[in-house]
C-alpha atoms as a PDB file:
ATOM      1  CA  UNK A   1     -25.428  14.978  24.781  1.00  0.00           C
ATOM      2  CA  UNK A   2     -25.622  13.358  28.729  1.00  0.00           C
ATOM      3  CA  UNK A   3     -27.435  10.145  27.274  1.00  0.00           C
ATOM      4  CA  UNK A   4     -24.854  10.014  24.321  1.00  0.00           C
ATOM      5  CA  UNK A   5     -22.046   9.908  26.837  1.00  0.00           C
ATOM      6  CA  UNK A   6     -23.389   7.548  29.112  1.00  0.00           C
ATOM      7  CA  UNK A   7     -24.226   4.973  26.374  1.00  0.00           C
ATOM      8  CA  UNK A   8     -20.219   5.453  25.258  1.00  0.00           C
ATOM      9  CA  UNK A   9     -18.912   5.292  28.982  1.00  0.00           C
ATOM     10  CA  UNK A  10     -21.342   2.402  29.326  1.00  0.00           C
ATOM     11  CA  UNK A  11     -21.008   0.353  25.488  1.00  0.00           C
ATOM     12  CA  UNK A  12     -16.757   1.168  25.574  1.00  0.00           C
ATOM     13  CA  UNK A  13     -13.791   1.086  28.083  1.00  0.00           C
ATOM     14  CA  UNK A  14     -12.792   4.928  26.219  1.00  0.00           C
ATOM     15  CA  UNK A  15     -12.004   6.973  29.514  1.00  0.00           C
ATOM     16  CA  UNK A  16     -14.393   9.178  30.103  1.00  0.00           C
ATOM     17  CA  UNK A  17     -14.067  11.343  33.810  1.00  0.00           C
ATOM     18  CA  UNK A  18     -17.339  12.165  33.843  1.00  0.00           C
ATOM     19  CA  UNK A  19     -19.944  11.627  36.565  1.00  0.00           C
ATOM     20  CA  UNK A  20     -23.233  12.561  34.649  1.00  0.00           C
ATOM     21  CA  UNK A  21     -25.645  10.689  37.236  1.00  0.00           C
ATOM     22  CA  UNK A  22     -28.365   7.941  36.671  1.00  0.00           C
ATOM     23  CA  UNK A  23     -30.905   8.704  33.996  1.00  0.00           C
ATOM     24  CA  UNK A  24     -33.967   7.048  34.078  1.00  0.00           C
ATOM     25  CA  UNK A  25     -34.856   7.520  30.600  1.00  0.00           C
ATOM     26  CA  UNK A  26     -31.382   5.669  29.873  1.00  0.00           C
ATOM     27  CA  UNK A  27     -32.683   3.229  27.435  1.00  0.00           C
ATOM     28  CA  UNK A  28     -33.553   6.290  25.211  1.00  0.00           C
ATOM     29  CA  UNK A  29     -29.963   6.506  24.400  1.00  0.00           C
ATOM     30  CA  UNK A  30     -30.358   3.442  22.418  1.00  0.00           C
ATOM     31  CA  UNK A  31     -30.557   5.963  19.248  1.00  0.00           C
ATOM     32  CA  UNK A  32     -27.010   6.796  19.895  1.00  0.00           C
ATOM     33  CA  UNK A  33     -25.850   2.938  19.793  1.00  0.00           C
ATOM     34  CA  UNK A  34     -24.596   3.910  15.942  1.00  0.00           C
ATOM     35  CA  UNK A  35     -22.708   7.014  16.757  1.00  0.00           C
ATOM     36  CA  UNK A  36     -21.031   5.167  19.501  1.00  0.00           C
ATOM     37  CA  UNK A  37     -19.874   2.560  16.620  1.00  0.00           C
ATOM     38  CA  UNK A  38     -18.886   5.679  14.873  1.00  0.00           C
ATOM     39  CA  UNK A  39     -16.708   6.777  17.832  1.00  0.00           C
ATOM     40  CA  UNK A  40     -15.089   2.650  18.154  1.00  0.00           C
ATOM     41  CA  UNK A  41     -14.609   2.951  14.537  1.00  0.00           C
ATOM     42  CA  UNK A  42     -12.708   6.468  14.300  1.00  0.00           C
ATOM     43  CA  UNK A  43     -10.433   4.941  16.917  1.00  0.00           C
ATOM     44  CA  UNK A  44     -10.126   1.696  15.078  1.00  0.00           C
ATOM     45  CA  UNK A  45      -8.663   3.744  11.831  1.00  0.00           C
ATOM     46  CA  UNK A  46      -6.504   6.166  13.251  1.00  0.00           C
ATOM     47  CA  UNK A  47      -4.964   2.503  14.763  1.00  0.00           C
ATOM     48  CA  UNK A  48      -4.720   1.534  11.169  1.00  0.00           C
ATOM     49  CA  UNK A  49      -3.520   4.710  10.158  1.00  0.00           C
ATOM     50  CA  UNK A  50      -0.251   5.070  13.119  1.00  0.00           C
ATOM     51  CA  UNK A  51      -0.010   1.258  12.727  1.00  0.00           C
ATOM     52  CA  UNK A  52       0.871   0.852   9.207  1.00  0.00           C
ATOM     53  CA  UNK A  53       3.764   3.156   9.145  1.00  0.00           C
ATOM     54  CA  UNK A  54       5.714   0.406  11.315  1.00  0.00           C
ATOM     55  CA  UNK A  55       3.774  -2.625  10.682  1.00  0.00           C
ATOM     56  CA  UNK A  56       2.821  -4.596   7.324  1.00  0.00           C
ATOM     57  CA  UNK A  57      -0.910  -4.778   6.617  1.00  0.00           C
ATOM     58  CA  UNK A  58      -1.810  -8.281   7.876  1.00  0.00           C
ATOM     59  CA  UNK A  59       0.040  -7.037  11.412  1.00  0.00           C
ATOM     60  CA  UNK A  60      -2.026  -3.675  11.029  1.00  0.00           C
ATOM     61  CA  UNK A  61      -5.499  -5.948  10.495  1.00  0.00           C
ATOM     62  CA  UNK A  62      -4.489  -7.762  13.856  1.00  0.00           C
ATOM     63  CA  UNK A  63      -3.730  -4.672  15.896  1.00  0.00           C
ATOM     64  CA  UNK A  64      -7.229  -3.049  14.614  1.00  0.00           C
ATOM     65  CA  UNK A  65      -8.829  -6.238  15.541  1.00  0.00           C
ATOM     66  CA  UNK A  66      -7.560  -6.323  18.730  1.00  0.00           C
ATOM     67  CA  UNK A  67      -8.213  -2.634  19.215  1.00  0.00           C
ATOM     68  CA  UNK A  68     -11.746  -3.556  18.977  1.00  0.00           C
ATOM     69  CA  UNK A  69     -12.005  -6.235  21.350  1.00  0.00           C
ATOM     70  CA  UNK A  70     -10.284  -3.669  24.087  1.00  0.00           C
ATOM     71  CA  UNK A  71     -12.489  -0.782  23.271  1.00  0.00           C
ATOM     72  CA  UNK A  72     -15.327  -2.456  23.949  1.00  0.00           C
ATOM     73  CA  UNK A  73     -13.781  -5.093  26.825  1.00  0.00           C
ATOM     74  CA  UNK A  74     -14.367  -7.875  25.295  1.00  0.00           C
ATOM     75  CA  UNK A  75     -18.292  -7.581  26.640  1.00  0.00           C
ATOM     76  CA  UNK A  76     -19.646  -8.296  22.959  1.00  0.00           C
ATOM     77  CA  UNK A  77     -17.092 -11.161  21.956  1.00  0.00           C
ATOM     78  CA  UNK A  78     -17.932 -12.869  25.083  1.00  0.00           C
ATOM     79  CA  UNK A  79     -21.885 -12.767  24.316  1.00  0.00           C
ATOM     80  CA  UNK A  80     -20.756 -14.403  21.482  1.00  0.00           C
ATOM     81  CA  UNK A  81     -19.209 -16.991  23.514  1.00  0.00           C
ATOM     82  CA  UNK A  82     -21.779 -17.628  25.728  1.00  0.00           C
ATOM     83  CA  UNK A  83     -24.365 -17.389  23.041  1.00  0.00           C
ATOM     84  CA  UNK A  84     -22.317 -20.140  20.639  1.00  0.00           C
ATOM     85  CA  UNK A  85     -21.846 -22.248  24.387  1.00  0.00           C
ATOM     86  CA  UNK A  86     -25.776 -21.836  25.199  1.00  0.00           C
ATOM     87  CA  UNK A  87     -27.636 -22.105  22.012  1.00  0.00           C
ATOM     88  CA  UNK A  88     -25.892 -24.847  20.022  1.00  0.00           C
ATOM     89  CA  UNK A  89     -25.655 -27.472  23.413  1.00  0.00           C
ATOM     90  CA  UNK A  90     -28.626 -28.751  22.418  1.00  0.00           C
ATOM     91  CA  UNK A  91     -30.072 -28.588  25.581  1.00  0.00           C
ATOM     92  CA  UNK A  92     -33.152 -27.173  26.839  1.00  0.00           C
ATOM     93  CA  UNK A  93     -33.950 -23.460  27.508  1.00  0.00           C
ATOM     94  CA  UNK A  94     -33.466 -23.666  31.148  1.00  0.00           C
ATOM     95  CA  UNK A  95     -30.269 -25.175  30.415  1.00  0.00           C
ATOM     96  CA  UNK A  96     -29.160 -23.081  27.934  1.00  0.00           C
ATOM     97  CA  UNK A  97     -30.085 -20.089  29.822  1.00  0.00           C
ATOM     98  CA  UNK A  98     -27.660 -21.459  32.719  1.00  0.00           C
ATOM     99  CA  UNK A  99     -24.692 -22.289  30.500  1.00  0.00           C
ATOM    100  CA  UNK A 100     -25.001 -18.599  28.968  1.00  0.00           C
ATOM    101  CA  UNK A 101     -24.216 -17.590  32.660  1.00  0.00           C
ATOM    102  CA  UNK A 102     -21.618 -20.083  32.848  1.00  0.00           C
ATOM    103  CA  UNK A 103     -18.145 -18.127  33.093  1.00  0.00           C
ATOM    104  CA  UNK A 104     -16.784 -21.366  31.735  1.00  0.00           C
ATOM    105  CA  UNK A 105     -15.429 -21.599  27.773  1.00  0.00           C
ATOM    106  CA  UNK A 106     -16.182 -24.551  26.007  1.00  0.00           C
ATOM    107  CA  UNK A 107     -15.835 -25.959  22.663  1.00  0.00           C
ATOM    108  CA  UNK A 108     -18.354 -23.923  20.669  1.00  0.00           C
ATOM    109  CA  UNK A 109     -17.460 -20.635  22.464  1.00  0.00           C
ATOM    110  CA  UNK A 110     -13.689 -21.256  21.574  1.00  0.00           C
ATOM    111  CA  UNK A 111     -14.267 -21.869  17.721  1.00  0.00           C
ATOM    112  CA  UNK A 112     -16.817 -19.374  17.652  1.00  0.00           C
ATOM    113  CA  UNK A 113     -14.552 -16.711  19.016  1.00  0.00           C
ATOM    114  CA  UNK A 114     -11.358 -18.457  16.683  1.00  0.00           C
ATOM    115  CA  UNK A 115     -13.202 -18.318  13.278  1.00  0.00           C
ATOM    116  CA  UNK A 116     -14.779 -14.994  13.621  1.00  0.00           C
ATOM    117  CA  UNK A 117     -11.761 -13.412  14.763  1.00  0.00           C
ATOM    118  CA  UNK A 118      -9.588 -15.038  11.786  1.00  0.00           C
ATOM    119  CA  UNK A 119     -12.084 -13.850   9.616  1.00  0.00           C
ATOM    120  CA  UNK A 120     -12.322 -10.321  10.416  1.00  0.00           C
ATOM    121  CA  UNK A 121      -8.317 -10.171  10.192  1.00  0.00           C
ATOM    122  CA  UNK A 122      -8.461 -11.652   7.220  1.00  0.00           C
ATOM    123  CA  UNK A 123     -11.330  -9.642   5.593  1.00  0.00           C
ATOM    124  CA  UNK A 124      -9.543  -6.215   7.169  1.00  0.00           C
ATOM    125  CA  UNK A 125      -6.475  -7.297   5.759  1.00  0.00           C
ATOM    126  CA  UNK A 126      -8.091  -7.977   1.965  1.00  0.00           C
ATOM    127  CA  UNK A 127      -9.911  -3.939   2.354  1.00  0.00           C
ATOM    128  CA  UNK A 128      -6.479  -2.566   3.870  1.00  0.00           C
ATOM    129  CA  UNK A 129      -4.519  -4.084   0.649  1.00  0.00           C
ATOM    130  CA  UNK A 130      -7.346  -2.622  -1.922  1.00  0.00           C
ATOM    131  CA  UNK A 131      -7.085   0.609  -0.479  1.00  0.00           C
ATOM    132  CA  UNK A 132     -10.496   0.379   1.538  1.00  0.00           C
ATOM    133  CA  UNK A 133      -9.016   0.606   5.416  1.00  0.00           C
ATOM    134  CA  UNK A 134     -10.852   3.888   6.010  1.00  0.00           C
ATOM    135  CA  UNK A 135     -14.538   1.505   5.552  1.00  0.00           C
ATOM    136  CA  UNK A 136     -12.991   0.194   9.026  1.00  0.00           C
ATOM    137  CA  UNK A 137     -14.876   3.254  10.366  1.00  0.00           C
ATOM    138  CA  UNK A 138     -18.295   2.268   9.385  1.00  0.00           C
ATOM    139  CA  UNK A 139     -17.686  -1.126  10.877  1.00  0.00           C
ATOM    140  CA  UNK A 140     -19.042  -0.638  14.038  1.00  0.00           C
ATOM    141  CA  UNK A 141     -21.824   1.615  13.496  1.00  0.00           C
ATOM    142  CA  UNK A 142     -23.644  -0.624  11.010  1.00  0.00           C
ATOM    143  CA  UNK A 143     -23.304  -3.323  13.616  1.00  0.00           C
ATOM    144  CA  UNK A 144     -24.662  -1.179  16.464  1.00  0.00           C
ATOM    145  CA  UNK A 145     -27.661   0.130  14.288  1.00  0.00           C
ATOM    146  CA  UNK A 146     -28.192  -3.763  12.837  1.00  0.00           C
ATOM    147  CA  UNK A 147     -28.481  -4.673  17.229  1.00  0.00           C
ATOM    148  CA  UNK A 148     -31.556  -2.587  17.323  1.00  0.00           C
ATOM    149  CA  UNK A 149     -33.808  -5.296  15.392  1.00  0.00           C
ATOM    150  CA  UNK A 150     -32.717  -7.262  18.715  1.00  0.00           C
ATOM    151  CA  UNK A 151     -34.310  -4.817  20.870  1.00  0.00           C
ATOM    152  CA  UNK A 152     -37.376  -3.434  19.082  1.00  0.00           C
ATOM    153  CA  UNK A 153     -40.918  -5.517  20.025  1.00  0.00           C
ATOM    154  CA  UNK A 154     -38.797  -8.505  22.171  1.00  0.00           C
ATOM    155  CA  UNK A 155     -38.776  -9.979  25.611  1.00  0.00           C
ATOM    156  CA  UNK A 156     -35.924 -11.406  27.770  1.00  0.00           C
ATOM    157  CA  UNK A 157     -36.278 -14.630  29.242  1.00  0.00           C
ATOM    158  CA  UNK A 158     -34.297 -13.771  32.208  1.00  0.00           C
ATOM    159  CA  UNK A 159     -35.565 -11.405  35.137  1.00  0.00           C
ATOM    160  CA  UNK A 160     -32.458  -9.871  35.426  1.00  0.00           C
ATOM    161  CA  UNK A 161     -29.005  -8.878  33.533  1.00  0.00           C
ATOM    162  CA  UNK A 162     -27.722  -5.819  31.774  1.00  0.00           C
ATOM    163  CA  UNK A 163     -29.140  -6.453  28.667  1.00  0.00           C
ATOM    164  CA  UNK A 164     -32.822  -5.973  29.693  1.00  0.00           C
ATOM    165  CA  UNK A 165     -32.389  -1.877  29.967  1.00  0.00           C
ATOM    166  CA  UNK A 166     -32.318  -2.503  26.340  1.00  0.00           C
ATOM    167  CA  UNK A 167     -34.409  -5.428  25.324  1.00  0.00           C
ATOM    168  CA  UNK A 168     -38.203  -4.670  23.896  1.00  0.00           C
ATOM    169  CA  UNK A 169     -37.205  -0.431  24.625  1.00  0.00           C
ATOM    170  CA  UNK A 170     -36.100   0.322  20.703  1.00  0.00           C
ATOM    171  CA  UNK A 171     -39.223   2.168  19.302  1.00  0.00           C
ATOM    172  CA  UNK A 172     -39.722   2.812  15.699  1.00  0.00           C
ATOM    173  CA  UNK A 173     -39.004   6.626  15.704  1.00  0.00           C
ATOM    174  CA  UNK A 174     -35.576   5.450  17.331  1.00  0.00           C
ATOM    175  CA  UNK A 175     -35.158   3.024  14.141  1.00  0.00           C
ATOM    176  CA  UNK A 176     -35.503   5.871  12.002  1.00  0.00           C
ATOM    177  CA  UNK A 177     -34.024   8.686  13.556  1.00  0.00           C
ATOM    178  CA  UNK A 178     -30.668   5.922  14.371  1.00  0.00           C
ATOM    179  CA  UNK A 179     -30.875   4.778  10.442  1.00  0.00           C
ATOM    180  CA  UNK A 180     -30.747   8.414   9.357  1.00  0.00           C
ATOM    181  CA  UNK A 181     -27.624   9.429  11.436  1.00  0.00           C
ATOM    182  CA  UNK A 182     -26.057   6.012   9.961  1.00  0.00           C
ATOM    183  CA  UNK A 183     -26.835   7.199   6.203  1.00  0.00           C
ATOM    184  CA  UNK A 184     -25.392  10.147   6.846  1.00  0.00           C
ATOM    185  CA  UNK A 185     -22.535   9.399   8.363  1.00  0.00           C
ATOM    186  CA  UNK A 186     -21.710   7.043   5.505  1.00  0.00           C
ATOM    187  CA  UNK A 187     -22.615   9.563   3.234  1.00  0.00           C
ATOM    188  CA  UNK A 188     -20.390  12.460   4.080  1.00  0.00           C
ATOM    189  CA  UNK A 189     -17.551  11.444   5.459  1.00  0.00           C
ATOM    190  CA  UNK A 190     -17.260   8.985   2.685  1.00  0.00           C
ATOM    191  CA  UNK A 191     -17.636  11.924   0.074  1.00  0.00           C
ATOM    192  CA  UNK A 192     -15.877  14.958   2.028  1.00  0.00           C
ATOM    193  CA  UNK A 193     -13.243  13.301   3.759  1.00  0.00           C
ATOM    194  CA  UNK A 194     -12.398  10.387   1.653  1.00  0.00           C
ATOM    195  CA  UNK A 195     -13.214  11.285  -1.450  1.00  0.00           C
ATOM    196  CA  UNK A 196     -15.176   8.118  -2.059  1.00  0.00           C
ATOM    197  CA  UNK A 197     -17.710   8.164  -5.369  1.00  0.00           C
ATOM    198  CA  UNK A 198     -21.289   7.998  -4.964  1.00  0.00           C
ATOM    199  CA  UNK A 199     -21.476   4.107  -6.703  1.00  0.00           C
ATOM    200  CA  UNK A 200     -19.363   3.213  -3.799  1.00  0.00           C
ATOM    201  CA  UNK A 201     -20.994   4.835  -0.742  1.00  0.00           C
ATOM    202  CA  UNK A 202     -24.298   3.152  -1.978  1.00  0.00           C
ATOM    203  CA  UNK A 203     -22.597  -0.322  -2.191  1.00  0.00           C
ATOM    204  CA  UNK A 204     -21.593   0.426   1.588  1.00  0.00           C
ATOM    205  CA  UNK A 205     -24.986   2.074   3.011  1.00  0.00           C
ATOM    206  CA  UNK A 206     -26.206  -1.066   1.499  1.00  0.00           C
ATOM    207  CA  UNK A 207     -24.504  -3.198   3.771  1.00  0.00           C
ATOM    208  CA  UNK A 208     -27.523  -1.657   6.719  1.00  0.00           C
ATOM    209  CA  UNK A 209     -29.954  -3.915   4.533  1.00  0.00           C
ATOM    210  CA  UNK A 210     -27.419  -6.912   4.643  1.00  0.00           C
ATOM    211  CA  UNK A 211     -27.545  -6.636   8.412  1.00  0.00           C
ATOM    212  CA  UNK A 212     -30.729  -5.776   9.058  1.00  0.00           C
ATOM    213  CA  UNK A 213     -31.955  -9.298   7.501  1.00  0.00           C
ATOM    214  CA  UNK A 214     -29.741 -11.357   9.339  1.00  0.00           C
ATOM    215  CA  UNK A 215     -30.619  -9.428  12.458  1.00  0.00           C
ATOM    216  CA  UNK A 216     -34.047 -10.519  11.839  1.00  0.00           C
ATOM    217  CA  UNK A 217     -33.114 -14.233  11.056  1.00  0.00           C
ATOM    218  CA  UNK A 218     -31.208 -14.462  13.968  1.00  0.00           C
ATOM    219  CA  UNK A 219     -33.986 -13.069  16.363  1.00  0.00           C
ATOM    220  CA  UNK A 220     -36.331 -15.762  14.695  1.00  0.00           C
ATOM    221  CA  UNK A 221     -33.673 -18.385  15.023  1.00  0.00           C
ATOM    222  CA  UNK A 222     -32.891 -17.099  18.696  1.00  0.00           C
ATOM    223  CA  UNK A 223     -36.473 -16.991  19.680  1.00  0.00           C
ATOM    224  CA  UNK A 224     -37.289 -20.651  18.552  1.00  0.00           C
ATOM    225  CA  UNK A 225     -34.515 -21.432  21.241  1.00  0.00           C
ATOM    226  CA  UNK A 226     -35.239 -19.532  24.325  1.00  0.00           C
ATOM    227  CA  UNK A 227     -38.124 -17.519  23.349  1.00  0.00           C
ATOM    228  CA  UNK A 228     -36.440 -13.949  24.063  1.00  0.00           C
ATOM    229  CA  UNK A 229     -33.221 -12.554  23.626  1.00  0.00           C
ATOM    230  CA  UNK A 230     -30.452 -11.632  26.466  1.00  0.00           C
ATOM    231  CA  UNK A 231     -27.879  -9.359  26.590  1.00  0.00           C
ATOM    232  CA  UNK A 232     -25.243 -12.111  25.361  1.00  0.00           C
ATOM    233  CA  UNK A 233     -26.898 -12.119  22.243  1.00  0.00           C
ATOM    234  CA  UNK A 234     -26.919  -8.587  21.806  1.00  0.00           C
ATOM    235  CA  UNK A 235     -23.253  -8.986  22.297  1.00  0.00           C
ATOM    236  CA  UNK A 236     -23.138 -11.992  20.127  1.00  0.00           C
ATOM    237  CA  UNK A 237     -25.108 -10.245  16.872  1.00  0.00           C
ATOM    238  CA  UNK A 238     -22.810  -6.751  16.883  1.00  0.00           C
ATOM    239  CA  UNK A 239     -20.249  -9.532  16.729  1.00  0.00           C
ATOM    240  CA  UNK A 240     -21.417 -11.178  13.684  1.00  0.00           C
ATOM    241  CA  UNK A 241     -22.855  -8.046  12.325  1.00  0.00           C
ATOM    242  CA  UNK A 242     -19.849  -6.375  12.675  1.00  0.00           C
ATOM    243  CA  UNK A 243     -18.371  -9.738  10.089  1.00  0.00           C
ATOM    244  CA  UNK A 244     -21.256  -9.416   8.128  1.00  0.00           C
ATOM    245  CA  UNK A 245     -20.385  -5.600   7.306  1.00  0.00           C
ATOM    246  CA  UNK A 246     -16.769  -6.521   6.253  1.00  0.00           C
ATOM    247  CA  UNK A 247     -17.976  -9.457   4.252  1.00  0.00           C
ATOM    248  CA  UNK A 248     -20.725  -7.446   2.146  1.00  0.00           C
ATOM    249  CA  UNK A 249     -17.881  -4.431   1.812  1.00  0.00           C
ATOM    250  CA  UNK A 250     -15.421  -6.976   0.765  1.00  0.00           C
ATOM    251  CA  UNK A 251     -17.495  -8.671  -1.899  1.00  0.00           C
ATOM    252  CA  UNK A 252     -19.190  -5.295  -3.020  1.00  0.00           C
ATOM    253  CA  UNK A 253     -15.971  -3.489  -3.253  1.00  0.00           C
ATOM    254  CA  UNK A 254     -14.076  -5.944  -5.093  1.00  0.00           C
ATOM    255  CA  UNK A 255     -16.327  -5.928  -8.030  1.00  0.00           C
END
């Protein structure tokens, strides 16, 4: 329970008054990185939920979009940033590496952040209108469980930054044990609390494969750049991963 509630006060801005210490063993509490989602994404529905009694659904999709960008304080839509900034200057890694660090937004950090934003409003606003907002909830624990291929068997170019008490430290056992609590999460509160049928849970457990390959297409793509990953582009993939979910639910759901 300590290493599940320092990975939340230390993945969210959720107000936590607790002073639990420093654990050594922190990057253990990697297995909790989908529960945490679990926790954003409870929060992100019950937005939904208060926000649609005033509000028309494309409002609501804004408001839940936005409500995940200050959960989380913006620290995984600005990896994206930096990541779009860095890898696609078409510079060298040294470079690249230096513009990621760059507190500076430039072109391909501003469309980056534009079109994925616009695209999760619009995809939220498509699952709202066919009844689906409670999938919202799943959101960000598929993500969080899909950044794990980022960290398992991987090195960090950089000597320091936050994202090396992660980097290389996801084991196998944490893959699994992480996976499982994902599965079932999907799995019963899908059933028991929203009554969902057993064709449709599948279709969105099946969404952890979806992610899981591009998590491992983007680590090949990242590693051909700067041969490691940093912590901007474990921001940068729950980012995408998180679009990726509500792109596979979309599609899956609307057949």
């Amino acid at each position: 329970m300590k290493r599940f509630i320092l990975i939340l006060q230390f993945l969210t801005r959720i107000p936590i008054n607790l002073n639990l210490g420093f654990d050594e063993d922190f990057h253990k509490s990697i297995v909790y990185f989908p529960l945490v989602g679990f926790v954003i994404g409870i929060l992100l529905y019950i937005t939904g939920i208060a926000s649609i009694q005033v509000f028309d659904p494309f409002i609501v999709s804004i408001l839940i979009t936005l409500a995940s960008v200050v959960l989380t304080g913006g620290l995984h839509i600005d990896g994206l940033g930096d990541t779009f900034d860095a890898i696609y200057s078409n510079r060298d890694k040294d470079r690249m590496l230096e513009i990621m660090k760059d507190s500076r937004l430039g072109t391909n950090s501003l469309l980056a952040i534009l079109f994925l934003v616009l695209m999760k409003i619009g995809f939220i606003y498509s699952l709202i209108n066919s009844g689906y907002l409670w999938t919202v909830i799943f959101m960000p624990a598929v993500a969080r469980l899909g950044v794990m291929v980022m960290m398992y068997k991987t090195v960090t170019p950089r000597k320091n930054g936050m994202g090396n008490l992660f980097i290389g430290k996801a084991s196998k056992s944490m893959f699994i044990i992480a996976t499982i609590y994902t599965v079932v999460l999907i799995s019963s509160v899908g059933k028991f609390v929203f009554a969902a049928d057993y064709i449709m849970i599948v279709k969105i457990i099946g969404s952890i494969i979806s992610v899981m390959i591009f998590g491992n297409l983007f680590k090949k793509h990242i590693y051909k750049k700067i041969d490691g990953v940093t912590g901007d582009i474990l921001g940068c993939t729950i980012e995408i991963s998180e679009l990726l979910f509500l792109l596979h639910t979309y599609l899956l759901l609307s057949i």
